[in-house]
PDB file of N, CA and C in Angstrom:
ATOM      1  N   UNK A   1      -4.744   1.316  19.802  1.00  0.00           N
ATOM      2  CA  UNK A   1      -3.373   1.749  19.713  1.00  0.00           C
ATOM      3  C   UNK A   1      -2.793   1.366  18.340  1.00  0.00           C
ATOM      4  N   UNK A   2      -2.610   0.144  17.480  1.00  0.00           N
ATOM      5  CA  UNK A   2      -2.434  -0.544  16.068  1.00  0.00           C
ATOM      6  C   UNK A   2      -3.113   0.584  15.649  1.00  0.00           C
ATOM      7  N   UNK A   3      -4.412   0.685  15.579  1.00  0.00           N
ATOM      8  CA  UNK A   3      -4.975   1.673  14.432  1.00  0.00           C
ATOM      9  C   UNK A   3      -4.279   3.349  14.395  1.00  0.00           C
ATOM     10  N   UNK A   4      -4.326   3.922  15.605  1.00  0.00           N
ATOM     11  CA  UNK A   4      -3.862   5.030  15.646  1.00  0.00           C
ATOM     12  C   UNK A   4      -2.310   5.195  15.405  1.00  0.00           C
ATOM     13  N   UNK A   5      -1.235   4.273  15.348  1.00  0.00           N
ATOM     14  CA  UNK A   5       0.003   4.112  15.042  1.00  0.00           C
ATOM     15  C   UNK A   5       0.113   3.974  13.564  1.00  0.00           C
ATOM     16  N   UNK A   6      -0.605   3.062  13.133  1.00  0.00           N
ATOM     17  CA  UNK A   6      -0.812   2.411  12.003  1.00  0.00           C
ATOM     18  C   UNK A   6      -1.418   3.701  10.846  1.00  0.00           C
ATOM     19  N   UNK A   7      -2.204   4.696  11.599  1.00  0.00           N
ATOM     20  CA  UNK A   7      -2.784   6.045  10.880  1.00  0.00           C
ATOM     21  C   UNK A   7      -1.984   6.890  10.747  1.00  0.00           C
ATOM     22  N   UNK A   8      -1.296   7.150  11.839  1.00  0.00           N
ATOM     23  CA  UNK A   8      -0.146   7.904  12.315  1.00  0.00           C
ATOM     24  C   UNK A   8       1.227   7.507  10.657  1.00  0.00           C
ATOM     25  N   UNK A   9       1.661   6.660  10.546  1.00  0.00           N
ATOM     26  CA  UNK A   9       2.650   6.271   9.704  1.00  0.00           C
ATOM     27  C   UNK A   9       2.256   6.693   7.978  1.00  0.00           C
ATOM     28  N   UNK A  10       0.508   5.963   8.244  1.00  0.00           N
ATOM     29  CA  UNK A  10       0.012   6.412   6.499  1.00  0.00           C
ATOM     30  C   UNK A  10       0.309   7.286   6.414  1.00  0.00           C
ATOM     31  N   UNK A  11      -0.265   8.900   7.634  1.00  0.00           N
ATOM     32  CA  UNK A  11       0.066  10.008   7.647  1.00  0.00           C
ATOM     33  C   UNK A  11       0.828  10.536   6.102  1.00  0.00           C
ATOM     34  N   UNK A  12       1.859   9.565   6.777  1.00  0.00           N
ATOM     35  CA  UNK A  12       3.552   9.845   6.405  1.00  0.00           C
ATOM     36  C   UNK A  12       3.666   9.565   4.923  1.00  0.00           C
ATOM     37  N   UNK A  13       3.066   8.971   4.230  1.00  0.00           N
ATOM     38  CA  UNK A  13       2.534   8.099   3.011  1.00  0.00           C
ATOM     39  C   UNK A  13       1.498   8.387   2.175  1.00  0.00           C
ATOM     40  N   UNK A  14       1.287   9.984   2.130  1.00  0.00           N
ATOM     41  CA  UNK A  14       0.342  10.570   1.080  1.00  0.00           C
ATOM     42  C   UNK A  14       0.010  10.854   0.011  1.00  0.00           C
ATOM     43  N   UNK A  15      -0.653   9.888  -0.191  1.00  0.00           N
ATOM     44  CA  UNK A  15      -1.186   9.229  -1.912  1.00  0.00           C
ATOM     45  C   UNK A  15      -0.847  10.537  -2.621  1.00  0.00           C
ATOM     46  N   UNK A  16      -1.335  11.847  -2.076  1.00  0.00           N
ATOM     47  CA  UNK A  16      -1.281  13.190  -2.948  1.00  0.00           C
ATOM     48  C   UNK A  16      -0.278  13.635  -3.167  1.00  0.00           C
ATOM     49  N   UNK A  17       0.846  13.800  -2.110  1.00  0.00           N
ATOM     50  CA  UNK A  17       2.029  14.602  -1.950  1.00  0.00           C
ATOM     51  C   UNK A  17       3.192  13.765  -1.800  1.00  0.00           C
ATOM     52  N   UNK A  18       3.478  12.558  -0.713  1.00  0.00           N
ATOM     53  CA  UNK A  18       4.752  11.545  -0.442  1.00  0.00           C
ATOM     54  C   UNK A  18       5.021  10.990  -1.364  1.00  0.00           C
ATOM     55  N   UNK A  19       4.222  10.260  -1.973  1.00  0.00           N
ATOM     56  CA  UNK A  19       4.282   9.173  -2.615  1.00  0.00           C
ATOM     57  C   UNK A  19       4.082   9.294  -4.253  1.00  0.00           C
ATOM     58  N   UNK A  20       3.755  10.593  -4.728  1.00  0.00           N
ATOM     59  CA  UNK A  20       4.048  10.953  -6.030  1.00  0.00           C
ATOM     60  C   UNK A  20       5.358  11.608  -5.788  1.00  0.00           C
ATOM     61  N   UNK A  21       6.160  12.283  -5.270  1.00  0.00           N
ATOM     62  CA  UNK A  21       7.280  12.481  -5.094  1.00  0.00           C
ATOM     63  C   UNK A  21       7.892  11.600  -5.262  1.00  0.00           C
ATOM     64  N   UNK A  22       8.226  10.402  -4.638  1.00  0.00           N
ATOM     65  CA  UNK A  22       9.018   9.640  -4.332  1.00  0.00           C
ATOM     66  C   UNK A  22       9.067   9.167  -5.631  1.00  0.00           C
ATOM     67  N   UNK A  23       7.615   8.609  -6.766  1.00  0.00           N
ATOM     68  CA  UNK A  23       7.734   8.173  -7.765  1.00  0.00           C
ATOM     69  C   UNK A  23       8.398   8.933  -9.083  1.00  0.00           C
ATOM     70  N   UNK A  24       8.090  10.315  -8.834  1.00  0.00           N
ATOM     71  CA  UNK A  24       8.982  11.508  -9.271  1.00  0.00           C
ATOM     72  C   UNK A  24       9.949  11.130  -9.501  1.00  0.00           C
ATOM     73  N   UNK A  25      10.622  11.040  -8.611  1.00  0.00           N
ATOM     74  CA  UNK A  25      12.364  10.554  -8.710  1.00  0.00           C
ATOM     75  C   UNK A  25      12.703   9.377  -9.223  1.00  0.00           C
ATOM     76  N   UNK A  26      11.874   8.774  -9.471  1.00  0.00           N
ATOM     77  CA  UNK A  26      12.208   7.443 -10.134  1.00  0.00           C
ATOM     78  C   UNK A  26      11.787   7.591 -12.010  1.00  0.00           C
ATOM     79  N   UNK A  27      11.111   8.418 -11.919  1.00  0.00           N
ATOM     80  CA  UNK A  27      10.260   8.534 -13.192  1.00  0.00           C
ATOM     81  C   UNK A  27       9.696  10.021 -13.787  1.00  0.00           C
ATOM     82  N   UNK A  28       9.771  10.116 -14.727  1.00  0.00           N
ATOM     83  CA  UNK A  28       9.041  10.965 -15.152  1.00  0.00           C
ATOM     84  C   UNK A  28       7.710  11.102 -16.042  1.00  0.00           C
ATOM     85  N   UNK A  29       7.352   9.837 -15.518  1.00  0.00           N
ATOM     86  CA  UNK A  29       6.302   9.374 -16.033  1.00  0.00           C
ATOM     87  C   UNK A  29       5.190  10.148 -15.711  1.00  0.00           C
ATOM     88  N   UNK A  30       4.219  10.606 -16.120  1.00  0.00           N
ATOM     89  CA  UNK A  30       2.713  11.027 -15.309  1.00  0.00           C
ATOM     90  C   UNK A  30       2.111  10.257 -15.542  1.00  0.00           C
ATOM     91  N   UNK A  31       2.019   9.352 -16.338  1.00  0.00           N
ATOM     92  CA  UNK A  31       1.031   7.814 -16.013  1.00  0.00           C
ATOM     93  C   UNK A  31       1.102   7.380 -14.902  1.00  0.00           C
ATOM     94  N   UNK A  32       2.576   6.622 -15.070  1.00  0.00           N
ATOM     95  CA  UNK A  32       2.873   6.246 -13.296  1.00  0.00           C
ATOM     96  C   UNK A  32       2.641   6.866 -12.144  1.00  0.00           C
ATOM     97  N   UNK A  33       3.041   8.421 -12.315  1.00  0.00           N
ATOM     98  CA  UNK A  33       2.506   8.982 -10.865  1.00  0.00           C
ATOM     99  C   UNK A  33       1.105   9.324 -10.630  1.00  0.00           C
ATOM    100  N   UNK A  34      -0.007   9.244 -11.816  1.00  0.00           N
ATOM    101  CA  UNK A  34      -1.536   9.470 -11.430  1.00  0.00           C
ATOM    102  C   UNK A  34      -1.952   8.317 -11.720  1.00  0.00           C
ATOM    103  N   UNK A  35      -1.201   6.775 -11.489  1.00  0.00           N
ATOM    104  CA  UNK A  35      -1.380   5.560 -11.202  1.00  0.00           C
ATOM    105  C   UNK A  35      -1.693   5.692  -9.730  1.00  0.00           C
ATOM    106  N   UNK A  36      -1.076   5.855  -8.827  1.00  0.00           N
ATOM    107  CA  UNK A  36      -1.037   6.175  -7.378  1.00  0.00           C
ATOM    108  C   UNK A  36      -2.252   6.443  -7.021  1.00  0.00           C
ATOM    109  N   UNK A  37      -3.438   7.367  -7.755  1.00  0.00           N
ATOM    110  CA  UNK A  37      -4.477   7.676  -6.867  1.00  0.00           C
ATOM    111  C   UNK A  37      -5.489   6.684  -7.437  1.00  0.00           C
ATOM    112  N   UNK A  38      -5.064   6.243  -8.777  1.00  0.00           N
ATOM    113  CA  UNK A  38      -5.814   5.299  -9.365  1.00  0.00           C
ATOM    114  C   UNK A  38      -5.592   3.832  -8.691  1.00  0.00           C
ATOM    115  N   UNK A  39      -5.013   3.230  -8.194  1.00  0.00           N
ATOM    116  CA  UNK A  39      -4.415   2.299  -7.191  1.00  0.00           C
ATOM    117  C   UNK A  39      -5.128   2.848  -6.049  1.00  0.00           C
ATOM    118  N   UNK A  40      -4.984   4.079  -5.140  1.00  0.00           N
ATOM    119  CA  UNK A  40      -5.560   4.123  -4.343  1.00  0.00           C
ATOM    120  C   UNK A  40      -7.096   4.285  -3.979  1.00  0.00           C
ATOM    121  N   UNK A  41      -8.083   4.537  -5.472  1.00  0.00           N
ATOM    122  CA  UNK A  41      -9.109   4.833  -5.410  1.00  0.00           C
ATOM    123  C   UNK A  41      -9.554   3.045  -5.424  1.00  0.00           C
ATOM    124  N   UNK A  42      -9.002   2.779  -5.835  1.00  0.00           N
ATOM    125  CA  UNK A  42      -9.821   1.310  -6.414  1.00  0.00           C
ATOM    126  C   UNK A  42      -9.439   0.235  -5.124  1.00  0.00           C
ATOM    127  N   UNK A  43      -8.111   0.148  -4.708  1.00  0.00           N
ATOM    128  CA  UNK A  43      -8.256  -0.239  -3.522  1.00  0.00           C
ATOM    129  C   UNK A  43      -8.729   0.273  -2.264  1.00  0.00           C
ATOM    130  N   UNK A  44      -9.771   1.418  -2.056  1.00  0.00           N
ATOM    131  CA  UNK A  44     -10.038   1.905  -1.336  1.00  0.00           C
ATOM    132  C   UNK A  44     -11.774   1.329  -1.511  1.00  0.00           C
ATOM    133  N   UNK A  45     -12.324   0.981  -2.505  1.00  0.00           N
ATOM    134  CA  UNK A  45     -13.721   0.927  -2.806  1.00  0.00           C
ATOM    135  C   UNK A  45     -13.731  -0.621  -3.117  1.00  0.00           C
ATOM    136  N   UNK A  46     -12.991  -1.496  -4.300  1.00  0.00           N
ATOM    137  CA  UNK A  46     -13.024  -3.082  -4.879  1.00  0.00           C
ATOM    138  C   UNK A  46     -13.328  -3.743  -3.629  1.00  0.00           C
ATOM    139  N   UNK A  47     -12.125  -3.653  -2.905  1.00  0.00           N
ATOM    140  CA  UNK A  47     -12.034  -4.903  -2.236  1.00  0.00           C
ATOM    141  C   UNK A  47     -13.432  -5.102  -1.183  1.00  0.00           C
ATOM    142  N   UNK A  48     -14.348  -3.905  -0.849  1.00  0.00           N
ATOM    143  CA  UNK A  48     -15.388  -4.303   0.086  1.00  0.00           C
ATOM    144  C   UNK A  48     -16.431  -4.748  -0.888  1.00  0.00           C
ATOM    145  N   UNK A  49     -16.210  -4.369  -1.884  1.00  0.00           N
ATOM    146  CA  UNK A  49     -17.365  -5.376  -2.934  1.00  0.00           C
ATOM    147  C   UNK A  49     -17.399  -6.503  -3.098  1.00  0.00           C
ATOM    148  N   UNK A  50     -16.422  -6.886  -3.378  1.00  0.00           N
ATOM    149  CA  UNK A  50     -16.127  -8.152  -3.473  1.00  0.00           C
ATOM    150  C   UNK A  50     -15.346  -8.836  -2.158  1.00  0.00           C
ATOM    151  N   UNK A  51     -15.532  -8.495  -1.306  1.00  0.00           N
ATOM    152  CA  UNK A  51     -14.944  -9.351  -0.174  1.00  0.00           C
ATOM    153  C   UNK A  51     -15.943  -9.053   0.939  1.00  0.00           C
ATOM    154  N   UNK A  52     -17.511  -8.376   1.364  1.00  0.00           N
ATOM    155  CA  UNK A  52     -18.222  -8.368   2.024  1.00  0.00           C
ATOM    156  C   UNK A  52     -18.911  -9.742   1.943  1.00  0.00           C
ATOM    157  N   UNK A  53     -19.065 -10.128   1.114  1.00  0.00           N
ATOM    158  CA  UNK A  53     -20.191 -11.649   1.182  1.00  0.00           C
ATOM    159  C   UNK A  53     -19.240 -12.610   1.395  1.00  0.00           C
ATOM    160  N   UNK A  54     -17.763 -12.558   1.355  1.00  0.00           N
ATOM    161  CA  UNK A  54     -17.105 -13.836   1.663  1.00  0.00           C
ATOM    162  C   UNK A  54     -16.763 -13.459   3.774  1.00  0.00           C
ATOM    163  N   UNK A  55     -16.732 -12.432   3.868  1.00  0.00           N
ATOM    164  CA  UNK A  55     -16.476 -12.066   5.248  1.00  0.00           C
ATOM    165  C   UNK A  55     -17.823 -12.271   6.292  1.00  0.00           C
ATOM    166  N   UNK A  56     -18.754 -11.782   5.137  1.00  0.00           N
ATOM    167  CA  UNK A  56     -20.214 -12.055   6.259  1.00  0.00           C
ATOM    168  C   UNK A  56     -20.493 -13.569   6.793  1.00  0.00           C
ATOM    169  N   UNK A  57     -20.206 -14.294   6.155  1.00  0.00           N
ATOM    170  CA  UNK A  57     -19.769 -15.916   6.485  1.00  0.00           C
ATOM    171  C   UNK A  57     -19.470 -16.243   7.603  1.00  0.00           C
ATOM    172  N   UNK A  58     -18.419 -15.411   8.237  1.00  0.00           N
ATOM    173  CA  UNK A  58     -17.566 -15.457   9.655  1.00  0.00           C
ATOM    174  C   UNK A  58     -18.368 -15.336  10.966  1.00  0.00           C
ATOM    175  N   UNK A  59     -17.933 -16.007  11.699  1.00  0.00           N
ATOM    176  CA  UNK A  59     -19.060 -15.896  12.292  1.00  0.00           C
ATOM    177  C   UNK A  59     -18.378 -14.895  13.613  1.00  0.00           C
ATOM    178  N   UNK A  60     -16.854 -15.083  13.870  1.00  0.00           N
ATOM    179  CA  UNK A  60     -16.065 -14.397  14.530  1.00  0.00           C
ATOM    180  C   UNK A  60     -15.432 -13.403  13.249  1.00  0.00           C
ATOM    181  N   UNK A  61     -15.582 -11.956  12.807  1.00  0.00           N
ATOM    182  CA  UNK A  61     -15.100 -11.002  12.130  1.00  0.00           C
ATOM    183  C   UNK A  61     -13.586 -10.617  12.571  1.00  0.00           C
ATOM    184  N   UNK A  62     -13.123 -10.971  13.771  1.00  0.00           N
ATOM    185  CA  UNK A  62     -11.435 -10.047  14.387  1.00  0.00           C
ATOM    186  C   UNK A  62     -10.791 -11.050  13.773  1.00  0.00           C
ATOM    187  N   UNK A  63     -11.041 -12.251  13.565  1.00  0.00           N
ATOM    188  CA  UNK A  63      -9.778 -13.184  13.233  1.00  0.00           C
ATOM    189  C   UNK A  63      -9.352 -12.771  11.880  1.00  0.00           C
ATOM    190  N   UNK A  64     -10.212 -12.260  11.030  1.00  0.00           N
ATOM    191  CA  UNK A  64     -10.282 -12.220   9.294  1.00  0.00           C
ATOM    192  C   UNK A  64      -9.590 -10.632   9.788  1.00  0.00           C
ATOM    193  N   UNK A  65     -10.301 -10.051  10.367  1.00  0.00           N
ATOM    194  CA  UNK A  65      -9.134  -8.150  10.761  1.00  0.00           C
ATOM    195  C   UNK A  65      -8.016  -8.600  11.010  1.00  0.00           C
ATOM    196  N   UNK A  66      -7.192  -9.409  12.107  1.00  0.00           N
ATOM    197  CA  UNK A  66      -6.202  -9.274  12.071  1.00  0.00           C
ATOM    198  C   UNK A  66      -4.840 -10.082  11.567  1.00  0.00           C
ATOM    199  N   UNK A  67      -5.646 -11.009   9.996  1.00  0.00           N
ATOM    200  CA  UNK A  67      -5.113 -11.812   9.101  1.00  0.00           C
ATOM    201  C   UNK A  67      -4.910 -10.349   8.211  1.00  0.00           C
ATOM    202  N   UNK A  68      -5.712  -9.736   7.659  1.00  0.00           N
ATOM    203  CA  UNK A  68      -5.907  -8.465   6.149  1.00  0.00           C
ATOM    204  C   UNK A  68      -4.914  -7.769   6.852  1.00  0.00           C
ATOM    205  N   UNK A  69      -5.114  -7.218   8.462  1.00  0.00           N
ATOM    206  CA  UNK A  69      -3.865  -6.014   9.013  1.00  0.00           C
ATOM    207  C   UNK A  69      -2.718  -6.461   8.691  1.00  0.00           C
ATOM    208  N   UNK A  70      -2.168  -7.827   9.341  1.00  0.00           N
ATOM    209  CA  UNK A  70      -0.703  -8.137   9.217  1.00  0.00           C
ATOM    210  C   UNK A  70      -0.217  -8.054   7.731  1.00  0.00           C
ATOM    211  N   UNK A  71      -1.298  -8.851   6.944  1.00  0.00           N
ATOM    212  CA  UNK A  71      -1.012  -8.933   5.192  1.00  0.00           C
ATOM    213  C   UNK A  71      -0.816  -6.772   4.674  1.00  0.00           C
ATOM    214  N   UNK A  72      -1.849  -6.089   5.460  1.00  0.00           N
ATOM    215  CA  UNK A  72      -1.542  -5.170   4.809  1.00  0.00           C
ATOM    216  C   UNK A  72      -0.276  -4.301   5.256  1.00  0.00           C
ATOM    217  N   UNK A  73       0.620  -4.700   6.855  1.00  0.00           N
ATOM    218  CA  UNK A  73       1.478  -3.860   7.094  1.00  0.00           C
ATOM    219  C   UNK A  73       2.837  -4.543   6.957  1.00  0.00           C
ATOM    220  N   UNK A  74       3.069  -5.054   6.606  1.00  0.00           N
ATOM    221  CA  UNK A  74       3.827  -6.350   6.493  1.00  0.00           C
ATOM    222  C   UNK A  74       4.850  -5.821   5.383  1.00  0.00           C
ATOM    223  N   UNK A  75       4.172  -5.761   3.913  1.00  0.00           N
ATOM    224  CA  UNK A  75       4.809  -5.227   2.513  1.00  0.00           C
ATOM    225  C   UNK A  75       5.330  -3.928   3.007  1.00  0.00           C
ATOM    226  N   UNK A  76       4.753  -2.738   3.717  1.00  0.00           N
ATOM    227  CA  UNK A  76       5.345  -1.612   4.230  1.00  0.00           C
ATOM    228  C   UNK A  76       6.639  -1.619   4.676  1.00  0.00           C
ATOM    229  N   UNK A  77       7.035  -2.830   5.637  1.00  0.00           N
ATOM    230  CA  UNK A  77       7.780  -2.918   6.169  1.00  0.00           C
ATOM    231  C   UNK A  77       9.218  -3.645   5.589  1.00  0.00           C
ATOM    232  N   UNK A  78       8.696  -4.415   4.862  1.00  0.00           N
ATOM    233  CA  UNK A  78       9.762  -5.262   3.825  1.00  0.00           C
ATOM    234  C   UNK A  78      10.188  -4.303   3.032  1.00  0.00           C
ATOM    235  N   UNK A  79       9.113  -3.456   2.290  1.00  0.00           N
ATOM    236  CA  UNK A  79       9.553  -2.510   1.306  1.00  0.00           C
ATOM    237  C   UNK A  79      10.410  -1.189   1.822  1.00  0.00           C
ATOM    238  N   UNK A  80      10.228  -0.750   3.253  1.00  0.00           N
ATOM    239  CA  UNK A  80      11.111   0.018   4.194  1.00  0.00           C
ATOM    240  C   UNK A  80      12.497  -0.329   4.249  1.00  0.00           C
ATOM    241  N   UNK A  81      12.788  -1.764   4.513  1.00  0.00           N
ATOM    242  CA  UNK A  81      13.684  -2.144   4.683  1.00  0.00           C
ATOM    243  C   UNK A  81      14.333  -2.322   3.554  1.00  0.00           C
ATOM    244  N   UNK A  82      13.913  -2.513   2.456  1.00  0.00           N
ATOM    245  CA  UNK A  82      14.752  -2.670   1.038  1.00  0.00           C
ATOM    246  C   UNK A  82      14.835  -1.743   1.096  1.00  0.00           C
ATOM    247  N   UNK A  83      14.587  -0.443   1.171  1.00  0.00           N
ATOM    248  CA  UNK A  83      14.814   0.968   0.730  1.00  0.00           C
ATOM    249  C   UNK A  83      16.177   1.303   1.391  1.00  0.00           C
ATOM    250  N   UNK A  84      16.089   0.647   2.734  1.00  0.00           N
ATOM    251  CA  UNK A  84      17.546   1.259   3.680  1.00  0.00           C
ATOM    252  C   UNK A  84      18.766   0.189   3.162  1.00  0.00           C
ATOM    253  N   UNK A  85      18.392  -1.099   3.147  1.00  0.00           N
ATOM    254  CA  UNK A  85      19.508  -2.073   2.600  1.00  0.00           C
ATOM    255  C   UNK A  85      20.513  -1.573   1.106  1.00  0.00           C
ATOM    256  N   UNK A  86      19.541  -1.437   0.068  1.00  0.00           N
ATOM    257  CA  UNK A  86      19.847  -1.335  -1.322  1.00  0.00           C
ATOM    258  C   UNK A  86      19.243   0.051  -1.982  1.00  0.00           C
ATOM    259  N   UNK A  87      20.412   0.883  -1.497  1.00  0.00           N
ATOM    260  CA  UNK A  87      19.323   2.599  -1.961  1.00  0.00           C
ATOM    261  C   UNK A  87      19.789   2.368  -3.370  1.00  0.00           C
ATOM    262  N   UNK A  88      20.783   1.460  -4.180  1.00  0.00           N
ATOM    263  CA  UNK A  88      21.244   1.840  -5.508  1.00  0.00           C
ATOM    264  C   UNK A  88      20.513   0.655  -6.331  1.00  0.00           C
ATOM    265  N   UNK A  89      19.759   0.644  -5.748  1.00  0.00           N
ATOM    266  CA  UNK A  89      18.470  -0.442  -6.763  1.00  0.00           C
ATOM    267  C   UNK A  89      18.213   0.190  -8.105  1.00  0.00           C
ATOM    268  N   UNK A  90      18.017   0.062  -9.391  1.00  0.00           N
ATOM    269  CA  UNK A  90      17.815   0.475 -10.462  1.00  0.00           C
ATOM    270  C   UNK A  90      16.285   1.005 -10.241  1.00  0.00           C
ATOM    271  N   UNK A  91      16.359   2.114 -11.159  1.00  0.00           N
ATOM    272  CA  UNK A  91      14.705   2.841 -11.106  1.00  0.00           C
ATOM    273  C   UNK A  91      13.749   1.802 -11.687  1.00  0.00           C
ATOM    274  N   UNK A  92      13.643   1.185 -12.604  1.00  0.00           N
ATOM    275  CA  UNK A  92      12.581   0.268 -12.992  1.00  0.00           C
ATOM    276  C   UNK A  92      11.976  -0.898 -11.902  1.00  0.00           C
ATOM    277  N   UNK A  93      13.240  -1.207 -10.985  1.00  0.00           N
ATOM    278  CA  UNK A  93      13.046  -2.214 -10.052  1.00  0.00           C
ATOM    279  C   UNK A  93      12.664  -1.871  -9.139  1.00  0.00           C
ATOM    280  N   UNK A  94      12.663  -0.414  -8.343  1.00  0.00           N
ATOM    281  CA  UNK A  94      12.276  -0.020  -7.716  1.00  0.00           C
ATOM    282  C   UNK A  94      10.793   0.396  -7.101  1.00  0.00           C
ATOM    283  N   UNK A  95      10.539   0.751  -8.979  1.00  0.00           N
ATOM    284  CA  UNK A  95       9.070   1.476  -9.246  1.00  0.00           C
ATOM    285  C   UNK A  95       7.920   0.135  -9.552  1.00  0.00           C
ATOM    286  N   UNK A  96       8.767  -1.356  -9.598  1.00  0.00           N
ATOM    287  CA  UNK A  96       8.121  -2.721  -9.960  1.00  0.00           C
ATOM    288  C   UNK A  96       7.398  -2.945  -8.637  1.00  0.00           C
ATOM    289  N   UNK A  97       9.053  -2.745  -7.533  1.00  0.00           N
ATOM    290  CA  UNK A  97       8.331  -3.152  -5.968  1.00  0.00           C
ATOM    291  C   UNK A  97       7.765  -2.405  -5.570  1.00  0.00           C
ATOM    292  N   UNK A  98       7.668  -1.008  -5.819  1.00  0.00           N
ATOM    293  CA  UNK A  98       6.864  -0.210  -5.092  1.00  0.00           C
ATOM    294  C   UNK A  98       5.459  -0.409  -5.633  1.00  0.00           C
ATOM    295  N   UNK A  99       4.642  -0.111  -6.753  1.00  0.00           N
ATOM    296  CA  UNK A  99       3.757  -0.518  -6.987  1.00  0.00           C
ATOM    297  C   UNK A  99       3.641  -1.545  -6.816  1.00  0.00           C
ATOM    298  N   UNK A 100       4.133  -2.713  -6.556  1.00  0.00           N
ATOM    299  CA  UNK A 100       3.334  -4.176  -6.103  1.00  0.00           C
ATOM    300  C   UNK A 100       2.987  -3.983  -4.116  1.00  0.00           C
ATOM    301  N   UNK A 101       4.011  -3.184  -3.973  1.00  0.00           N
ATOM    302  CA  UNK A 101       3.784  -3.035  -2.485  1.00  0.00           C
ATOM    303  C   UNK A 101       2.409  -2.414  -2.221  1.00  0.00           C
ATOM    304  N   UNK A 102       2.526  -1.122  -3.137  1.00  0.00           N
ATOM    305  CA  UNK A 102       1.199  -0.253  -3.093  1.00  0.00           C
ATOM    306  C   UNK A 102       0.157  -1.269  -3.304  1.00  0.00           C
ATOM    307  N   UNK A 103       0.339  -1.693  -4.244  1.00  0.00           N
ATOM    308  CA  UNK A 103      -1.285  -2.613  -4.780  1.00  0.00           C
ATOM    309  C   UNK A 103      -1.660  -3.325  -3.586  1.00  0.00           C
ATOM    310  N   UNK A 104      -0.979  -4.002  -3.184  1.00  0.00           N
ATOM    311  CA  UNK A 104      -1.201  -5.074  -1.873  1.00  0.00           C
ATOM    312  C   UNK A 104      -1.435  -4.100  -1.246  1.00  0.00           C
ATOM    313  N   UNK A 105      -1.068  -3.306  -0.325  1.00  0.00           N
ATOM    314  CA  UNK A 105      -0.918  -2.618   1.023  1.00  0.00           C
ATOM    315  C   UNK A 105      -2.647  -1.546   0.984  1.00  0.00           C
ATOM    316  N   UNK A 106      -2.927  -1.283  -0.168  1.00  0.00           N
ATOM    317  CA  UNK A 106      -4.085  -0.459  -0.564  1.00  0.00           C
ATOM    318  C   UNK A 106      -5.494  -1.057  -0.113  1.00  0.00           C
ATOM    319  N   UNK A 107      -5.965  -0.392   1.055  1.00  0.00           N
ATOM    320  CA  UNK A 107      -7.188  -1.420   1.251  1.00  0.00           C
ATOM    321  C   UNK A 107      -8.156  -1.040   0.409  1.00  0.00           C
TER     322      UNK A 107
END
């Protein structure tokens, strides 16, 4: 149920289409917005390279899943909520937290 909710929301959050929009409006950068797939390619591939030999260690694997889940849905949610609190946040500050959110949240 977490996973399929949790899929369900990325949905909503598409590296291709949502989420260069959103940076759109903040920027007119095209660095910044083909940062996004570059962020998403690398956190999609790094982290099992380098984090398979520290995980194979475990001898129980769910405890280490549902430490990375909370860490990865967590920033989503903080960063949701700044969005509804403070919509007149300056564009630079915006585009600071959002990419730090992205970076973290990017498995």
């Amino acid at each position: 149920m977490d996973n399929w909710l949790f899929m369900t929301a990325l949905s909503m959050l598409s590296t291709t289409t949502i989420l260069p929009a959103f940076v759109m409006n903040l920027t007119s950068s095209y660095v910044l917005i083909g940062l996004i797939t570059t962020i998403s390619i690398a956190g999609w591939s790094l982290p099992q390279v380098f984090g398979a030999h520290y995980v194979a260690k475990f001898p129980v694997k769910k405890d280490m899943i549902v430490v990375v889940t909370a860490l990865e849905r967590a920033p989503w949610l903080v960063f949701g909520l700044f969005l509804m609190f403070f919509p007149s946040t300056g564009a630079n500050a915006m585009l600071a937290l959002f990419f730090l959110v992205f970076t973290i949240t990017t498995r």
